[in-house]
PDB file of N, CA and C in Angstrom:
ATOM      1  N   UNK A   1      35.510   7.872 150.533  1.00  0.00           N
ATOM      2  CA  UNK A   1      35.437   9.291 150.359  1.00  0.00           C
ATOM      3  C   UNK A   1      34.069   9.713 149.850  1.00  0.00           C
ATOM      4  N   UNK A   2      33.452   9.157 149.098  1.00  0.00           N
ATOM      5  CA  UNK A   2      32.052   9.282 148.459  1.00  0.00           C
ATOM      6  C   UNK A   2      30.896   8.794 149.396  1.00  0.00           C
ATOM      7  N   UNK A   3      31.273   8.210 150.486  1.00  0.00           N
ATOM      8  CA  UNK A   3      30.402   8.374 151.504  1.00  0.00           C
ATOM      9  C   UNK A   3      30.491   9.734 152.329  1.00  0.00           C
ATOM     10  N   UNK A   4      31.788  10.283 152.380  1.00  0.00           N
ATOM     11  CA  UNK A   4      32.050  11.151 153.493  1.00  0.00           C
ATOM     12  C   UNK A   4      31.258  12.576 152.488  1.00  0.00           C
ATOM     13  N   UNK A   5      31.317  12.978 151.070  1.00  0.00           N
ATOM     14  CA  UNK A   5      31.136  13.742 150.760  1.00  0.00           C
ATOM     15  C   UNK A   5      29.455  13.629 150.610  1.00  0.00           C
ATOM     16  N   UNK A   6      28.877  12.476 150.195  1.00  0.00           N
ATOM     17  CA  UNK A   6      27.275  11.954 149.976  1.00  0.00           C
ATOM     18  C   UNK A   6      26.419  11.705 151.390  1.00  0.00           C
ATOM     19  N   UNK A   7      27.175  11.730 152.340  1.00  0.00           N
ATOM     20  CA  UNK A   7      26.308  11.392 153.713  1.00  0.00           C
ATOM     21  C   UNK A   7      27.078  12.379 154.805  1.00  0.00           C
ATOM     22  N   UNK A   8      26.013  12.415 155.533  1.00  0.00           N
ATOM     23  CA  UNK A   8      26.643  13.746 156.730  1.00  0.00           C
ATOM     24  C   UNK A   8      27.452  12.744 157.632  1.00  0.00           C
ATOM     25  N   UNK A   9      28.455  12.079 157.751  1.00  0.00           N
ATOM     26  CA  UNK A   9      29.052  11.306 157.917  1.00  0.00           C
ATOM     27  C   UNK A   9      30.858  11.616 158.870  1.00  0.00           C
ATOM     28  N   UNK A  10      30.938  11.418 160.097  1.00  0.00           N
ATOM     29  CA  UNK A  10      32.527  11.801 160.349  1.00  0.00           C
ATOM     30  C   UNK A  10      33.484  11.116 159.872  1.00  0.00           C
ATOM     31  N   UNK A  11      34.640  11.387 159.772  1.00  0.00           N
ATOM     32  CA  UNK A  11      35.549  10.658 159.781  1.00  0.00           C
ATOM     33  C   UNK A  11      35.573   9.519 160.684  1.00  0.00           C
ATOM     34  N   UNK A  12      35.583   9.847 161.467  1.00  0.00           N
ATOM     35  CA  UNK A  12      35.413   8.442 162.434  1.00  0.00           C
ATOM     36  C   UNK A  12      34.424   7.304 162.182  1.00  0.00           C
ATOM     37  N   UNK A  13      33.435   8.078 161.597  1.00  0.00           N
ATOM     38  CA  UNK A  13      32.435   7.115 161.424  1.00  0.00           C
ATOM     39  C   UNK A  13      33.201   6.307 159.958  1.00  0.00           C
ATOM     40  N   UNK A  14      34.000   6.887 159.317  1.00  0.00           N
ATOM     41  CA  UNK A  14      33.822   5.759 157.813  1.00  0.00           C
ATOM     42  C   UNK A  14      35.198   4.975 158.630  1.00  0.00           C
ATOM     43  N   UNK A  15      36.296   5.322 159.691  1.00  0.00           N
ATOM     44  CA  UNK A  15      36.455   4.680 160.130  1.00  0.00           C
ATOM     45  C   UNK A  15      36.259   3.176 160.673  1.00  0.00           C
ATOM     46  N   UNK A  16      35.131   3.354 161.629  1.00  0.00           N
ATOM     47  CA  UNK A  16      34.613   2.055 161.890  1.00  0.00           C
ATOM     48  C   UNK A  16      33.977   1.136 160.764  1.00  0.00           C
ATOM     49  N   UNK A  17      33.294   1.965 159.412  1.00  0.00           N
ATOM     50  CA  UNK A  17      32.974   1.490 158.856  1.00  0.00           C
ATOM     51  C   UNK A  17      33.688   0.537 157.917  1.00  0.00           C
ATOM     52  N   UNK A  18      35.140   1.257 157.762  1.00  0.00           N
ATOM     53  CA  UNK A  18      35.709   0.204 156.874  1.00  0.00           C
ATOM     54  C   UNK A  18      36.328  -0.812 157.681  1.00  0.00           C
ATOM     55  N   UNK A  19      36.318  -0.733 159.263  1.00  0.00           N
ATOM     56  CA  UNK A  19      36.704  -1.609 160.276  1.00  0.00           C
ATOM     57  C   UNK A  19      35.726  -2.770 160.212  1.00  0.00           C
ATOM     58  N   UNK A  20      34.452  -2.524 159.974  1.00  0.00           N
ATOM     59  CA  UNK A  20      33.429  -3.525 159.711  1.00  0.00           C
ATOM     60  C   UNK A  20      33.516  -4.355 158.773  1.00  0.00           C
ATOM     61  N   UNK A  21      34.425  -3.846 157.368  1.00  0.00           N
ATOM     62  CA  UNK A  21      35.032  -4.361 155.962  1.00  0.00           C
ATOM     63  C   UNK A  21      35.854  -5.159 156.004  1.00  0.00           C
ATOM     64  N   UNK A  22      36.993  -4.804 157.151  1.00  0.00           N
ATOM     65  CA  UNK A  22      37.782  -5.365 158.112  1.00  0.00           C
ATOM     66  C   UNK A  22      39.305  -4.550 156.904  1.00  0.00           C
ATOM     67  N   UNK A  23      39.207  -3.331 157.164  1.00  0.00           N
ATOM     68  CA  UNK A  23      40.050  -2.751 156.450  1.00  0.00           C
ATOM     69  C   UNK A  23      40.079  -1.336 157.161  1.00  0.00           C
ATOM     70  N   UNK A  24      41.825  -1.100 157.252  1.00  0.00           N
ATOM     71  CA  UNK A  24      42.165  -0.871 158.705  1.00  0.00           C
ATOM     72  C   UNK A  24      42.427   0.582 157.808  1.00  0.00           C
ATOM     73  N   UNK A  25      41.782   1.645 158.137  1.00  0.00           N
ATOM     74  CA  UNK A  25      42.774   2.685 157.869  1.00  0.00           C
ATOM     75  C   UNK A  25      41.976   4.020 158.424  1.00  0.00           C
ATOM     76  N   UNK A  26      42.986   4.734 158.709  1.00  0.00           N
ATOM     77  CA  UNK A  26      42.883   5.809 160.220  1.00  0.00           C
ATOM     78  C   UNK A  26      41.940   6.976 159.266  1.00  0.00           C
ATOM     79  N   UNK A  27      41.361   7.542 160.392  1.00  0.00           N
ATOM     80  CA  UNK A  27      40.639   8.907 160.383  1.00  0.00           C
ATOM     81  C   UNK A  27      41.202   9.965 159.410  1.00  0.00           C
ATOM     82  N   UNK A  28      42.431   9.979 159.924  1.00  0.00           N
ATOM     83  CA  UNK A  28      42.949  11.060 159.278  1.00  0.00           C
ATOM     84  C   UNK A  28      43.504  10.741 157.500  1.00  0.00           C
ATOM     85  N   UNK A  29      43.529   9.914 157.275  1.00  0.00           N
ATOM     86  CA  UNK A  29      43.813   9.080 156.266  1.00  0.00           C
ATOM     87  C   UNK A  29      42.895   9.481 155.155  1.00  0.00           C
ATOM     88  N   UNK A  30      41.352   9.328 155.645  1.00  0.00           N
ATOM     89  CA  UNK A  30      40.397   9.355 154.927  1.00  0.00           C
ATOM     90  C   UNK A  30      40.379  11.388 154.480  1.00  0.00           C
ATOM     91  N   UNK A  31      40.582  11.878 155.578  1.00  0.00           N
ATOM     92  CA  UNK A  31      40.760  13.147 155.507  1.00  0.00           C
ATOM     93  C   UNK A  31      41.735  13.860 154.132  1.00  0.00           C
ATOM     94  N   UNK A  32      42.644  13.226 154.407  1.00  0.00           N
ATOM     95  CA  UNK A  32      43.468  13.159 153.353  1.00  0.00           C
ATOM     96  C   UNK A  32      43.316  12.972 151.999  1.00  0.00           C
ATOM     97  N   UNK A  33      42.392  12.032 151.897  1.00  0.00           N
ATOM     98  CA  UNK A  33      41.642  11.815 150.557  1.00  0.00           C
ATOM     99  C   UNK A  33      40.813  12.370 150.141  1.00  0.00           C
ATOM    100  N   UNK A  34      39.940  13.148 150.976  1.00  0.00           N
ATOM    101  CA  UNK A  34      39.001  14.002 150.702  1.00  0.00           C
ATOM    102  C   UNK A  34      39.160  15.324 150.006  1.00  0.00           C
ATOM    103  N   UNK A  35      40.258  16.074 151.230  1.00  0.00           N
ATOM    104  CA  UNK A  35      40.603  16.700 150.936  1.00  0.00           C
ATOM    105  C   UNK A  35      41.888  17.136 149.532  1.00  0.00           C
ATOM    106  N   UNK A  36      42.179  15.249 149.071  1.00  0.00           N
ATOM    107  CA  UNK A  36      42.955  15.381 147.727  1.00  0.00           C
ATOM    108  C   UNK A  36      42.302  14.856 146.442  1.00  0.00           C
ATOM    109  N   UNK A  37      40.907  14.600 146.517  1.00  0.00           N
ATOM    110  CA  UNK A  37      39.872  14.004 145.431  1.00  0.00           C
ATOM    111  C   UNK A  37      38.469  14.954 145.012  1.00  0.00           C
ATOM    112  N   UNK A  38      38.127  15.507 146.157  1.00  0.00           N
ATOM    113  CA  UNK A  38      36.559  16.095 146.210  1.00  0.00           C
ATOM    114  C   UNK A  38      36.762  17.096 145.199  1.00  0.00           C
ATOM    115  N   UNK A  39      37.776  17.636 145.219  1.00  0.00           N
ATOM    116  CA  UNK A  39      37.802  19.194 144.011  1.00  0.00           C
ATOM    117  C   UNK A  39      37.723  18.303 142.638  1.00  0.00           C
ATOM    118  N   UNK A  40      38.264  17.387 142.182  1.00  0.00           N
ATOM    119  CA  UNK A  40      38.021  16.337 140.931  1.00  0.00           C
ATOM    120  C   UNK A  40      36.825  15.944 141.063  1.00  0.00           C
ATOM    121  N   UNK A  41      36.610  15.247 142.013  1.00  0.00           N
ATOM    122  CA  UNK A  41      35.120  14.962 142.255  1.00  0.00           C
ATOM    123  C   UNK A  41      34.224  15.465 141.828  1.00  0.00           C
ATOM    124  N   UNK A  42      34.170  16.830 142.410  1.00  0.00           N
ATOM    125  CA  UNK A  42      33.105  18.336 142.072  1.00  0.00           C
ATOM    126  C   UNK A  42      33.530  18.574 140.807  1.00  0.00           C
ATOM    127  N   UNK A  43      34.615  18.217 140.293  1.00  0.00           N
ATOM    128  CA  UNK A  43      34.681  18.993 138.865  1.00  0.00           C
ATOM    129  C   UNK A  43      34.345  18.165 138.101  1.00  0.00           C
ATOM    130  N   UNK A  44      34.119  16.788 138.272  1.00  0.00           N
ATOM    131  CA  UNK A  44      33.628  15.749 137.561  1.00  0.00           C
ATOM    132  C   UNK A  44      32.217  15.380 136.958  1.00  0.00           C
ATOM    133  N   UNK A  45      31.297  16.009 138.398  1.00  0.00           N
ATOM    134  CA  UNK A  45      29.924  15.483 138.274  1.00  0.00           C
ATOM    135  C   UNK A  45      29.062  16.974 138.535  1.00  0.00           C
ATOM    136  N   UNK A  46      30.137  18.332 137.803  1.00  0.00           N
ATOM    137  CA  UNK A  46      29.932  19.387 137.397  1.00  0.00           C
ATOM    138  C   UNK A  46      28.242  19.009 136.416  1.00  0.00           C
ATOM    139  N   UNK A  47      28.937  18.638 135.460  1.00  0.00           N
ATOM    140  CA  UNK A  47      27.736  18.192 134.118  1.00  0.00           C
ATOM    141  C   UNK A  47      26.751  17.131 134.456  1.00  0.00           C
ATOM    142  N   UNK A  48      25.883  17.316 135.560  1.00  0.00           N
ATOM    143  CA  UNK A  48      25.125  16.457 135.833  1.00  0.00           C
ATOM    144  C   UNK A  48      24.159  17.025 136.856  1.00  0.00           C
ATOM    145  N   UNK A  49      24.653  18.061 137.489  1.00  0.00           N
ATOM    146  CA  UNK A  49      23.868  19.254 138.318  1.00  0.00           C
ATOM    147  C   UNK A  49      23.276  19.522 137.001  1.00  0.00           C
ATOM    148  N   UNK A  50      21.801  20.106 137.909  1.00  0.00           N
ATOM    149  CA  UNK A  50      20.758  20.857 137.099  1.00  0.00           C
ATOM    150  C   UNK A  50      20.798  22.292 137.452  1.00  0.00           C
ATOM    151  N   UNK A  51      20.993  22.981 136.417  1.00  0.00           N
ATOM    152  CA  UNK A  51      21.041  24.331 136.126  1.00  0.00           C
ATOM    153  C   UNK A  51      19.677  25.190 137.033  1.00  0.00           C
ATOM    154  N   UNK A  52      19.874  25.811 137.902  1.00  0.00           N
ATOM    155  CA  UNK A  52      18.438  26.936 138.726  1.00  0.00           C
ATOM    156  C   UNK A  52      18.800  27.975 138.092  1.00  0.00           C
ATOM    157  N   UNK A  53      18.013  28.416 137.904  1.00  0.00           N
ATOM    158  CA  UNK A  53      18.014  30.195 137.207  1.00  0.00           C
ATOM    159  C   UNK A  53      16.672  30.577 138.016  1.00  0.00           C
ATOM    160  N   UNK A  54      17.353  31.855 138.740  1.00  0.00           N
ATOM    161  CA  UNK A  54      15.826  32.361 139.168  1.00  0.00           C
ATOM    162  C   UNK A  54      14.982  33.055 138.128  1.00  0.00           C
ATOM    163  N   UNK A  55      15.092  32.758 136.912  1.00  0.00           N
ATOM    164  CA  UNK A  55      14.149  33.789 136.226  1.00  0.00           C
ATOM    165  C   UNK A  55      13.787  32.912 135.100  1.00  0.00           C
ATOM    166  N   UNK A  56      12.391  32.978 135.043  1.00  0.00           N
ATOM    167  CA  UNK A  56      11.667  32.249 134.078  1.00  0.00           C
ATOM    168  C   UNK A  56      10.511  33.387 133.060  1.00  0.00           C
ATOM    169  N   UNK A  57      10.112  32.883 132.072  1.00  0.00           N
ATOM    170  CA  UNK A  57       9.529  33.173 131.012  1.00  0.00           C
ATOM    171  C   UNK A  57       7.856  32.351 130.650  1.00  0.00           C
ATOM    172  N   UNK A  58       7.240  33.422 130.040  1.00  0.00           N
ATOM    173  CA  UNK A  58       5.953  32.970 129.808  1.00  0.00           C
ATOM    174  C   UNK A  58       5.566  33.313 128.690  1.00  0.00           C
ATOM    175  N   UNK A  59       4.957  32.672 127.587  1.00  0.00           N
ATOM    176  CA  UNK A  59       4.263  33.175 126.328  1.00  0.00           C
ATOM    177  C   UNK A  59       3.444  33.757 126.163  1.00  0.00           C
ATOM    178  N   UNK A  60       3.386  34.228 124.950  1.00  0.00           N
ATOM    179  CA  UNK A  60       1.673  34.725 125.069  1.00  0.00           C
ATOM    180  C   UNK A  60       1.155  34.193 124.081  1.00  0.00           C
ATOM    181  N   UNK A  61      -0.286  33.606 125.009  1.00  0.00           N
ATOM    182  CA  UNK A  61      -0.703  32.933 123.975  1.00  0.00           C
ATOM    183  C   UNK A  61      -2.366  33.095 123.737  1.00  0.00           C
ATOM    184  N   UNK A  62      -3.071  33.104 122.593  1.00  0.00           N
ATOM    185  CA  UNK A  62      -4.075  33.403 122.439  1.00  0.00           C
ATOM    186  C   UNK A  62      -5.125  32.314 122.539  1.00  0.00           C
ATOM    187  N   UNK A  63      -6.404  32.099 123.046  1.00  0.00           N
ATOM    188  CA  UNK A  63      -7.280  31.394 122.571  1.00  0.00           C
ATOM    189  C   UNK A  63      -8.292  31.441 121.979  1.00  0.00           C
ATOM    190  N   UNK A  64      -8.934  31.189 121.143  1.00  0.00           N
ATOM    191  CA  UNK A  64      -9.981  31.338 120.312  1.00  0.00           C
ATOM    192  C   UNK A  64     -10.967  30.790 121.340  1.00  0.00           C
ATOM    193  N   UNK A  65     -12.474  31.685 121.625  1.00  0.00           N
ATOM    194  CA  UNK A  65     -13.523  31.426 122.124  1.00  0.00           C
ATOM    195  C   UNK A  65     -15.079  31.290 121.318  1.00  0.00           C
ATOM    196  N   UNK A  66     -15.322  30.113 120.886  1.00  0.00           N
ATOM    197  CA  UNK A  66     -16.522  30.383 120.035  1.00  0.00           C
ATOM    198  C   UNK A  66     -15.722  30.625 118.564  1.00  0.00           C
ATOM    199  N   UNK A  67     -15.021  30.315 118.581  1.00  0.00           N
ATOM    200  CA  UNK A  67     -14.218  30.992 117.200  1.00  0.00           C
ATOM    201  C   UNK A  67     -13.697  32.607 117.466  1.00  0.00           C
ATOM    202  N   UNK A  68     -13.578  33.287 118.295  1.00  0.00           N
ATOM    203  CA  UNK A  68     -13.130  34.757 118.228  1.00  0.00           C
ATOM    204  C   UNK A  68     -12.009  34.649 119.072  1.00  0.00           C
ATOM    205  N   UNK A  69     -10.657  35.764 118.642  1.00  0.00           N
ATOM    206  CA  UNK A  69     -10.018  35.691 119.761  1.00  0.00           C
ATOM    207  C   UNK A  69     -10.548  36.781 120.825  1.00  0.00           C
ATOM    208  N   UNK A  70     -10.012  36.718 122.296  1.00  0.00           N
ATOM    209  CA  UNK A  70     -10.890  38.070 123.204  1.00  0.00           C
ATOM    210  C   UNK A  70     -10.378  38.886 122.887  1.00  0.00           C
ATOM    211  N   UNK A  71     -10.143  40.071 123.301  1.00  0.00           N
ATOM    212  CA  UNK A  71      -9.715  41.688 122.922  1.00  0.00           C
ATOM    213  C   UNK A  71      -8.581  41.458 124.355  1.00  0.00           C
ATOM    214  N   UNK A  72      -7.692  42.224 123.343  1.00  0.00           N
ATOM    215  CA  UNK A  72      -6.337  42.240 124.423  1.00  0.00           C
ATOM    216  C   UNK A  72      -6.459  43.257 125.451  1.00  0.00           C
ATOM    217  N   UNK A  73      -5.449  43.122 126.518  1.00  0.00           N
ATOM    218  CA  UNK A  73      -6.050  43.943 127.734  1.00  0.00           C
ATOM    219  C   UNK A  73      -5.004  44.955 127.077  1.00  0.00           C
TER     220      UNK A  73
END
């Protein structure tokens, strides 16, 4: 299931794949699991996404030139 949700991946494909494991279990099977784990899943590895905020902040900050600060605009 953590392939199907981590890789653009069909059902069919983790199919064959666990056929390669030599572990037999159908398309729809996997579907099934997905669709009864991924919401735990997502609610699991909630706290591990990084937070986007479109809005950021800047200081103000002064520098001394020669020893003076410049004159504010």
């Amino acid at each position: 299931m953590r392939w199907y949700c981590r890789y653009a991946l069909s059902y069919r494909d983790l199919e064959e794949m666990m056929a390669e494991r030599h572990l037999t279990v159908d398309h729809t099977t996997i579907y099934r699991w997905v669709q009864h784990y991924a919401p735990e899943l997502e609610r699991r590895v909630q706290w591990c996404k990084p937070l986007h905020t479109s809005t950021w902040y800047v200081d103000e900050t002064y520098v001394k030139v020669r020893g003076e600060r410049p004159n504010a605009f």
